[in-house]
PDB file of N, CA and C in Angstrom:
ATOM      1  N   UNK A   1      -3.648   4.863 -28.970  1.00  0.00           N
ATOM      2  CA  UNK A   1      -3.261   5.226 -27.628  1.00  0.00           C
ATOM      3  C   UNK A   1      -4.036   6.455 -27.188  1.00  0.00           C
ATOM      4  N   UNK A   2      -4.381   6.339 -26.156  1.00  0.00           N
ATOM      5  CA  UNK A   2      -4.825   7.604 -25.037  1.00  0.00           C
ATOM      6  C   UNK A   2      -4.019   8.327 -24.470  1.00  0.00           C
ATOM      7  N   UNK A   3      -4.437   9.968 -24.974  1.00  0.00           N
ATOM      8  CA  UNK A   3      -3.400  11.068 -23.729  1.00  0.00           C
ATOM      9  C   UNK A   3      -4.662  11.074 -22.527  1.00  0.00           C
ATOM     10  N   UNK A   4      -4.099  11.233 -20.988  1.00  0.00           N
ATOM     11  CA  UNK A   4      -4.666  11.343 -19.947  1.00  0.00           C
ATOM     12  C   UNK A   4      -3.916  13.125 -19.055  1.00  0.00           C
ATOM     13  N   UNK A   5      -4.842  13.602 -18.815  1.00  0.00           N
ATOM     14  CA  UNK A   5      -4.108  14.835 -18.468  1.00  0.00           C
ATOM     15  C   UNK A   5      -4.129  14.662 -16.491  1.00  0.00           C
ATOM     16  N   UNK A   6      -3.367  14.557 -16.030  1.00  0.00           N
ATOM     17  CA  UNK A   6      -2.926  14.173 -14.457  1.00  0.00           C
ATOM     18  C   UNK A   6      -2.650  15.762 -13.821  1.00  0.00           C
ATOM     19  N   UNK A   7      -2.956  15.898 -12.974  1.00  0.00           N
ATOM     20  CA  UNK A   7      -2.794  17.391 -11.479  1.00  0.00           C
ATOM     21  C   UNK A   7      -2.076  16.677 -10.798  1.00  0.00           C
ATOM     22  N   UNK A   8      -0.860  17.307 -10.470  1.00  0.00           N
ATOM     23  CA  UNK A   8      -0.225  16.857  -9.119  1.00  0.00           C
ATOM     24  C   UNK A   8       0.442  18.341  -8.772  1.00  0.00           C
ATOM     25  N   UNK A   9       1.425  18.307  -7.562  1.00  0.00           N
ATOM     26  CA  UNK A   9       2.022  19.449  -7.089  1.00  0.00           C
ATOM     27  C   UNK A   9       3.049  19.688  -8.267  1.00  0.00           C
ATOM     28  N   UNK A  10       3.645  20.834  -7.886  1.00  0.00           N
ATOM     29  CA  UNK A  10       4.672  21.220  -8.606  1.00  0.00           C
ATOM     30  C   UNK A  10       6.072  20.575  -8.344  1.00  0.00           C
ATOM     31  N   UNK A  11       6.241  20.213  -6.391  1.00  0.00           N
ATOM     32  CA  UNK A  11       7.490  19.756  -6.461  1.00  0.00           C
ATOM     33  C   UNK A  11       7.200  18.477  -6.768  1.00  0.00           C
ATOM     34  N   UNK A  12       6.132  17.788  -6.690  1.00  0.00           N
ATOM     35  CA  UNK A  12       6.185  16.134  -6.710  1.00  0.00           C
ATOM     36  C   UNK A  12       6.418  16.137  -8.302  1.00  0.00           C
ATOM     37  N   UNK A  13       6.013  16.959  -9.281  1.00  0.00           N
ATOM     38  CA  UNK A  13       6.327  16.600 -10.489  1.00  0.00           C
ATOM     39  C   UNK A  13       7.994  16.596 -10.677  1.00  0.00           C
ATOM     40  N   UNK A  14       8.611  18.160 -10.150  1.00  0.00           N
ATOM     41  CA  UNK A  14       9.941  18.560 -10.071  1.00  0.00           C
ATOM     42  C   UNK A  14      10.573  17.288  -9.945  1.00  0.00           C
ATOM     43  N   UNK A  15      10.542  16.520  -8.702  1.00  0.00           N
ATOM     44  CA  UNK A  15      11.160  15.256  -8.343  1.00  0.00           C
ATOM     45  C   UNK A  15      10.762  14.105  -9.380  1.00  0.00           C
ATOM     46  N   UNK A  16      10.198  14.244  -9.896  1.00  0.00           N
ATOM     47  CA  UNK A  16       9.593  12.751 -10.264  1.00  0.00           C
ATOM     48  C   UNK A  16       9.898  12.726 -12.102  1.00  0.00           C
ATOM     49  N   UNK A  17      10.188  14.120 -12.208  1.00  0.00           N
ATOM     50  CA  UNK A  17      11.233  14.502 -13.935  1.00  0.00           C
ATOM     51  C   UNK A  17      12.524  13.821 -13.158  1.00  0.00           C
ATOM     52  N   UNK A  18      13.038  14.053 -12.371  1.00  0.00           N
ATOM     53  CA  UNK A  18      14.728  14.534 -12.082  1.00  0.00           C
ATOM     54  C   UNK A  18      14.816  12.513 -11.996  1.00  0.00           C
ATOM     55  N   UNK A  19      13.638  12.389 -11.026  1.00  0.00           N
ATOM     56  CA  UNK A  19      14.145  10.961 -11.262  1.00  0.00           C
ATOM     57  C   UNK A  19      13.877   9.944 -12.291  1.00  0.00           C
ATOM     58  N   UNK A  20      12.777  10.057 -13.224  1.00  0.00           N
ATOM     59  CA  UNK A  20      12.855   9.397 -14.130  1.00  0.00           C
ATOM     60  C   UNK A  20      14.184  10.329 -15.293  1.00  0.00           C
ATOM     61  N   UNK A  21      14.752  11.137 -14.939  1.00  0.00           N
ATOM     62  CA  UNK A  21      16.048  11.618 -15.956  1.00  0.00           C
ATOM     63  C   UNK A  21      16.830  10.420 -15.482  1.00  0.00           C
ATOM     64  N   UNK A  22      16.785  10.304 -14.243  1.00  0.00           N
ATOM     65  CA  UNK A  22      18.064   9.334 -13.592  1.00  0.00           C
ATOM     66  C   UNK A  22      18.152   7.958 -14.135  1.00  0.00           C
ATOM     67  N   UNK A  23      16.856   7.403 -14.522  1.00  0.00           N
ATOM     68  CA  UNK A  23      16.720   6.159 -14.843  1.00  0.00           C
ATOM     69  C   UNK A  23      16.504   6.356 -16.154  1.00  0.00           C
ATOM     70  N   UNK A  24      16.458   7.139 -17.046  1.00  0.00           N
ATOM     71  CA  UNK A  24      16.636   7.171 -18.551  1.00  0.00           C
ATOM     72  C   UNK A  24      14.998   6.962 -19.029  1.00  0.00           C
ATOM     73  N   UNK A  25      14.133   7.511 -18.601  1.00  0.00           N
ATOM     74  CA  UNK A  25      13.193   7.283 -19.003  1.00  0.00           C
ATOM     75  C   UNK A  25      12.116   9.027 -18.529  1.00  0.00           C
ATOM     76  N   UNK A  26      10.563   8.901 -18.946  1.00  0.00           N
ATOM     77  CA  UNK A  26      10.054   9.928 -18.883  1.00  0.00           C
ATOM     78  C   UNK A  26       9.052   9.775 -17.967  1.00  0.00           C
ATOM     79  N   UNK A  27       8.632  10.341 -17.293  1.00  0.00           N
ATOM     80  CA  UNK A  27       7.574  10.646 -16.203  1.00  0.00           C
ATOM     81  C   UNK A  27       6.421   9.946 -16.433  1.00  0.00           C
ATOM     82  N   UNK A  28       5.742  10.513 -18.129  1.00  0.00           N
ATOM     83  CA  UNK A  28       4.620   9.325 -18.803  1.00  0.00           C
ATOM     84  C   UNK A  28       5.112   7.754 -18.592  1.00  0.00           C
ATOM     85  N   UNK A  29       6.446   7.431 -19.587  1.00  0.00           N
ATOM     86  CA  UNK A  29       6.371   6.527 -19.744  1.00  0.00           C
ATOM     87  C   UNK A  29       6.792   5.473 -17.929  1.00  0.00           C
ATOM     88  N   UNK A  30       6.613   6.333 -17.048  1.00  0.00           N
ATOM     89  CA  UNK A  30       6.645   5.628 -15.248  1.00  0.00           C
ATOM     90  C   UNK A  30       5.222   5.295 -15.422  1.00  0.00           C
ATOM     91  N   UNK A  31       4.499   6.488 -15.539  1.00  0.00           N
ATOM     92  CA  UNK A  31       2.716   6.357 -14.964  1.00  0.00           C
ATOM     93  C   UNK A  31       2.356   5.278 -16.259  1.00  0.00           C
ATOM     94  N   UNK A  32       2.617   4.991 -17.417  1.00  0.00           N
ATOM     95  CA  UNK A  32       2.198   3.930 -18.279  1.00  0.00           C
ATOM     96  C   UNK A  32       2.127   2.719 -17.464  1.00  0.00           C
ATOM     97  N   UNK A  33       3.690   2.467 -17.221  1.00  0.00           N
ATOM     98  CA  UNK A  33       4.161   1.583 -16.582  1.00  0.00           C
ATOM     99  C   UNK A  33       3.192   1.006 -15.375  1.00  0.00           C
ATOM    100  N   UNK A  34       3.071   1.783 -14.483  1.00  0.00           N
ATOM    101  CA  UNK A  34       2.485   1.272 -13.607  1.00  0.00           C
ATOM    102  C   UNK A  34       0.727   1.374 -13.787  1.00  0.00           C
ATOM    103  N   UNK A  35       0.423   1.887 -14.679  1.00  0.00           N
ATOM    104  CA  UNK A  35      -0.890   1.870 -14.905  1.00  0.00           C
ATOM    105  C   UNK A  35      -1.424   0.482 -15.548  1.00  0.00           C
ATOM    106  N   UNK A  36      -0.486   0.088 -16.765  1.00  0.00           N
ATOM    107  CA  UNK A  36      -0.158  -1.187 -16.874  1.00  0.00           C
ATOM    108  C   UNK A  36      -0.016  -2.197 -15.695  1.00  0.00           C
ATOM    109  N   UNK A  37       0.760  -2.202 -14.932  1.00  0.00           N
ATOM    110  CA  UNK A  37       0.584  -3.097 -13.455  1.00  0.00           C
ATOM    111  C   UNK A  37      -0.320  -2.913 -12.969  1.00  0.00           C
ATOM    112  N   UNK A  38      -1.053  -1.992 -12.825  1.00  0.00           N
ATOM    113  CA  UNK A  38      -1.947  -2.156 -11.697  1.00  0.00           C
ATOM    114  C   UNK A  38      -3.366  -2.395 -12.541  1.00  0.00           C
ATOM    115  N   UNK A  39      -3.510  -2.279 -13.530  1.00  0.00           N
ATOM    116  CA  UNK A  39      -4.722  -2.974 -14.164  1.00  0.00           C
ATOM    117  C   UNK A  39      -4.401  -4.469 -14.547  1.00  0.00           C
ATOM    118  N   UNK A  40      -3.347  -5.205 -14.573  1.00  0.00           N
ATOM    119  CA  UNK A  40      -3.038  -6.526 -15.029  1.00  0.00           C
ATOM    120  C   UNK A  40      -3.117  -7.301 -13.483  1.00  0.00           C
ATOM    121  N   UNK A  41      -3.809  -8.557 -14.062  1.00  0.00           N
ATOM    122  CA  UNK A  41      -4.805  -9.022 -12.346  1.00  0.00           C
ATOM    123  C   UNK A  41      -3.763  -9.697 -11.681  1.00  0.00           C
ATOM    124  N   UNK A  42      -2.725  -9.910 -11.499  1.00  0.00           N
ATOM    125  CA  UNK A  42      -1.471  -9.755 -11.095  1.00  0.00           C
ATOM    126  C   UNK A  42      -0.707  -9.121 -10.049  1.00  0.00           C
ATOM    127  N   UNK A  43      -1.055  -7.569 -10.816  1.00  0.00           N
ATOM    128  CA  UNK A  43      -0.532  -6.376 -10.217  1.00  0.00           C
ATOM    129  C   UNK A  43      -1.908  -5.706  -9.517  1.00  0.00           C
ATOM    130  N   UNK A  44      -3.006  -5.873  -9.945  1.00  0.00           N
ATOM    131  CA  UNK A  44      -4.186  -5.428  -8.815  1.00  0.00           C
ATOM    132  C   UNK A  44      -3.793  -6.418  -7.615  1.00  0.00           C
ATOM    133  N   UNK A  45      -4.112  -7.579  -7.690  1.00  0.00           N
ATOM    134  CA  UNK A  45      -3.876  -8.587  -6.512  1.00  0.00           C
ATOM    135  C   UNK A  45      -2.771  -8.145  -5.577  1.00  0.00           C
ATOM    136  N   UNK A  46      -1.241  -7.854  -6.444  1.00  0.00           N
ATOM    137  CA  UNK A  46      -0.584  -7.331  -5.181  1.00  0.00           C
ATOM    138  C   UNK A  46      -0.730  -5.965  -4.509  1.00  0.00           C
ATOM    139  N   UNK A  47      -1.867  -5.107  -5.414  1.00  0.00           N
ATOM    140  CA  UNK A  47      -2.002  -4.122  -5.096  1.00  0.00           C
ATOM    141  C   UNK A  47      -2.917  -3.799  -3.637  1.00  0.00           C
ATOM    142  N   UNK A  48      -4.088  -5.012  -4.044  1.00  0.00           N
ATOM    143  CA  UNK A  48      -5.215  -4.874  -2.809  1.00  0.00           C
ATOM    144  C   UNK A  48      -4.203  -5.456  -1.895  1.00  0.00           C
ATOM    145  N   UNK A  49      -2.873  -6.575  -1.914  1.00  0.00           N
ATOM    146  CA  UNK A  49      -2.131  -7.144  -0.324  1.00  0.00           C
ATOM    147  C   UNK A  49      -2.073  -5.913   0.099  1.00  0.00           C
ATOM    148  N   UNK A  50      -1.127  -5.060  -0.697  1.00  0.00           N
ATOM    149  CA  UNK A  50      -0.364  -4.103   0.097  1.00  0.00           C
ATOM    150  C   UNK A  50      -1.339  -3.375   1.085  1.00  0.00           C
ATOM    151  N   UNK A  51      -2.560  -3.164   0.406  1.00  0.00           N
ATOM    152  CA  UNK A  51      -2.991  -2.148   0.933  1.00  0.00           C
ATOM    153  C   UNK A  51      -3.934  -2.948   2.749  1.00  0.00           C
ATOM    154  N   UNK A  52      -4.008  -4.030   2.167  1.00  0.00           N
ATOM    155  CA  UNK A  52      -4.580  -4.954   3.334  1.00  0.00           C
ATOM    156  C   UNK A  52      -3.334  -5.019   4.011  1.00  0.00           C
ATOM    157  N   UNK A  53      -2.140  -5.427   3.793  1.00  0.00           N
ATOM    158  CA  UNK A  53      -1.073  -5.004   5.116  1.00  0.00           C
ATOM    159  C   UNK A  53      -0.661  -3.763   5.573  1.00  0.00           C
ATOM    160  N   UNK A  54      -1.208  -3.041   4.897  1.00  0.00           N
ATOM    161  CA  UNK A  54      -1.011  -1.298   5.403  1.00  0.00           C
ATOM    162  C   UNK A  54      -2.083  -0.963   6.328  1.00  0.00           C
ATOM    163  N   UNK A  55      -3.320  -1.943   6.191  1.00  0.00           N
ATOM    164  CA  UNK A  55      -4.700  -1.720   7.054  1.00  0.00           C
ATOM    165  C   UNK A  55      -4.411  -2.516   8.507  1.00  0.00           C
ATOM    166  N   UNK A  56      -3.880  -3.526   8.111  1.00  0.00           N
ATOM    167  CA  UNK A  56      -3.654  -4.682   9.146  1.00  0.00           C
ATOM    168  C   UNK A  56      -2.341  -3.695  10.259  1.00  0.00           C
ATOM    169  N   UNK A  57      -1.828  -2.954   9.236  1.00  0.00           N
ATOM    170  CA  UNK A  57      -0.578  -2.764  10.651  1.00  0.00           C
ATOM    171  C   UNK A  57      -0.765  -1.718  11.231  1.00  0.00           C
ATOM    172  N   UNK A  58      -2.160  -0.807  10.487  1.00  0.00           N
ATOM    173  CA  UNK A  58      -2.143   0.814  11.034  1.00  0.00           C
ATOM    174  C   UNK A  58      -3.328  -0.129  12.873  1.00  0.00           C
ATOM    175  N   UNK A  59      -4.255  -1.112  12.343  1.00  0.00           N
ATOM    176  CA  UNK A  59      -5.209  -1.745  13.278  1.00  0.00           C
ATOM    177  C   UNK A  59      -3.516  -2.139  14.716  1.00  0.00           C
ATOM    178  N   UNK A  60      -2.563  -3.237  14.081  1.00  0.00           N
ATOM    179  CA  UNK A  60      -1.778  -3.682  15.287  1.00  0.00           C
ATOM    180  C   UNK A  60      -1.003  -1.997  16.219  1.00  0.00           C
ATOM    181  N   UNK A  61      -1.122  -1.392  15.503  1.00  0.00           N
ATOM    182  CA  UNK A  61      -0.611   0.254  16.187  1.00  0.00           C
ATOM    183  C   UNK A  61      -1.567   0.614  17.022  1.00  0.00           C
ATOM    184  N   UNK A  62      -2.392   0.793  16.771  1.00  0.00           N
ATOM    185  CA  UNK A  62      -3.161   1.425  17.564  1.00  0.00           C
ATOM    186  C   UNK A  62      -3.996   0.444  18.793  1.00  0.00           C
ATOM    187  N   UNK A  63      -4.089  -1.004  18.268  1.00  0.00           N
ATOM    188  CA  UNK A  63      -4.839  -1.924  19.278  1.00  0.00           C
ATOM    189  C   UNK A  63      -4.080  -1.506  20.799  1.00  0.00           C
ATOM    190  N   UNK A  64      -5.658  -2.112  21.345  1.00  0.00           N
ATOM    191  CA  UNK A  64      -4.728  -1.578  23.184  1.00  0.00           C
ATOM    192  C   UNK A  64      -4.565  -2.581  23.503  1.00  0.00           C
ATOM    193  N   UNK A  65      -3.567  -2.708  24.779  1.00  0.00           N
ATOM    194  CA  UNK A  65      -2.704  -4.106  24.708  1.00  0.00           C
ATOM    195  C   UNK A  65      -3.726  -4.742  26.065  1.00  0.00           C
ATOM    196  N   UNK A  66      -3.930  -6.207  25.953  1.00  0.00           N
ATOM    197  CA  UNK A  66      -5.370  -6.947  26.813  1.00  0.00           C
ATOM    198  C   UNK A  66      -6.266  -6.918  26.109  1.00  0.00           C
ATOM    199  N   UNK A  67      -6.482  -6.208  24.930  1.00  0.00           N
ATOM    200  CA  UNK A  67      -8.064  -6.069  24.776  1.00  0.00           C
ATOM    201  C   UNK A  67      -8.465  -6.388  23.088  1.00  0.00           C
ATOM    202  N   UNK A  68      -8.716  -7.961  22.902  1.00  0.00           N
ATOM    203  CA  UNK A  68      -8.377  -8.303  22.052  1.00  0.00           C
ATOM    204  C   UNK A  68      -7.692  -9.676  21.952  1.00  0.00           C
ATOM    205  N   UNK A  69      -6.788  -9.118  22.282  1.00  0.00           N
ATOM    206  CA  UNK A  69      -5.458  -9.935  22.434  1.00  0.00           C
ATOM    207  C   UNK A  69      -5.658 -11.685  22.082  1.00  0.00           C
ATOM    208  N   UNK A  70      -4.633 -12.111  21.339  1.00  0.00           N
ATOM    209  CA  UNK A  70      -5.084 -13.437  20.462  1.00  0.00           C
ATOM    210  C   UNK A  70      -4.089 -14.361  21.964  1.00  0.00           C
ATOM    211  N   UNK A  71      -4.666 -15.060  22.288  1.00  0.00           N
ATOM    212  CA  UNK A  71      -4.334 -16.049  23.105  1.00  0.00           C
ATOM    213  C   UNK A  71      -4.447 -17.459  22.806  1.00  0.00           C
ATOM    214  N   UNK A  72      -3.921 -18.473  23.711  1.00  0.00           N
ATOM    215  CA  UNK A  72      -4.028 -20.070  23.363  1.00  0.00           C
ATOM    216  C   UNK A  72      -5.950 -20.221  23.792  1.00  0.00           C
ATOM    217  N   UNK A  73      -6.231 -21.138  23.714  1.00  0.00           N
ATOM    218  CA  UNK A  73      -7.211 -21.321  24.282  1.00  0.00           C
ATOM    219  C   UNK A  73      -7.772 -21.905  25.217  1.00  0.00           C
ATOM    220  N   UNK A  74      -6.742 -22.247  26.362  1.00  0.00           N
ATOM    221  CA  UNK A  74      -6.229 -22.414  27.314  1.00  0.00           C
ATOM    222  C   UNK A  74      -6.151 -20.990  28.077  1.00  0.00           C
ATOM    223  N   UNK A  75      -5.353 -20.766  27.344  1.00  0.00           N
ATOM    224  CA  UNK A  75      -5.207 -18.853  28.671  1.00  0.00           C
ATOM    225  C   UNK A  75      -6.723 -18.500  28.342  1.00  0.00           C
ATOM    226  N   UNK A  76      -7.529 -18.425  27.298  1.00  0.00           N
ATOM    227  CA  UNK A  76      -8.755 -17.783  27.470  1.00  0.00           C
ATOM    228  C   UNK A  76     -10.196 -18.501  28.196  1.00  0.00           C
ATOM    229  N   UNK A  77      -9.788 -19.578  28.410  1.00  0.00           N
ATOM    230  CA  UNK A  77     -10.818 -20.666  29.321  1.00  0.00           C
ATOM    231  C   UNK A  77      -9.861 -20.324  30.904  1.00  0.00           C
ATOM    232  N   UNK A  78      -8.822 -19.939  30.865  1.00  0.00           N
ATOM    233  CA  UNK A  78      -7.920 -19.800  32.580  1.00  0.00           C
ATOM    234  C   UNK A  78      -8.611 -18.511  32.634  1.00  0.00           C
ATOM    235  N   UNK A  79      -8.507 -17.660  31.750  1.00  0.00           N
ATOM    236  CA  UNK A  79      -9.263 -15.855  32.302  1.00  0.00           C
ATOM    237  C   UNK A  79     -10.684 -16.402  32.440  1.00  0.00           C
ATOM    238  N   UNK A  80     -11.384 -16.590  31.624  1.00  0.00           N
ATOM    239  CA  UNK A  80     -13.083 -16.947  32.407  1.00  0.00           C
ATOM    240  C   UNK A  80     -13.116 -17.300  34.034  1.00  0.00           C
ATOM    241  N   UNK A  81     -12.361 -18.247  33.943  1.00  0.00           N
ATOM    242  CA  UNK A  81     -12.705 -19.352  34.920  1.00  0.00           C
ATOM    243  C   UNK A  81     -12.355 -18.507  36.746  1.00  0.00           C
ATOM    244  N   UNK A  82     -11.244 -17.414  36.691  1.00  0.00           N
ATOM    245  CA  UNK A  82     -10.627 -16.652  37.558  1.00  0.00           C
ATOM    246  C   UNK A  82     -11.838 -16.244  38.331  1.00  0.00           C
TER     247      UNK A  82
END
């Protein structure tokens, strides 16, 4: 096994002892955990969705409304034609 030495803040560690106390387990053995998931092609795969629906919804926030806009193809042959 490999030790990995990790930087984070002080309170994010503070919180992140208190809650792995809560669940009976240790801070390492969380980051194992998910280090494990997210290298097993499984847990990458749901890893790149998430992050493609986190891309997809920051794009529907900000789109301006008309411009773009997914229509039948019908309404977009009726706007030409005006």
């Amino acid at each position: 096994m490999k030790n990995i030495a990790v930087t984070i803040e002080d309170g994010v560690y503070r919180k992140a002892r208190r809650k792995a106390a809560a669940l009976d387990t240790s801070v390492s053995q969380v980051v194992a955990a998910y280090l494990r998931s997210w290298t097993s092609e499984e847990g990458f795969m749901r890893y790149r969705a998430k992050k493609l629906r986190n891309i997809l919804a920051l794009v529907s926030e900000h789109r301006q409304p008309g411009l773009a806009a997914p229509g039948s193809r019908e309404e977009l042959y009726a706007e030409r034609l005006r």
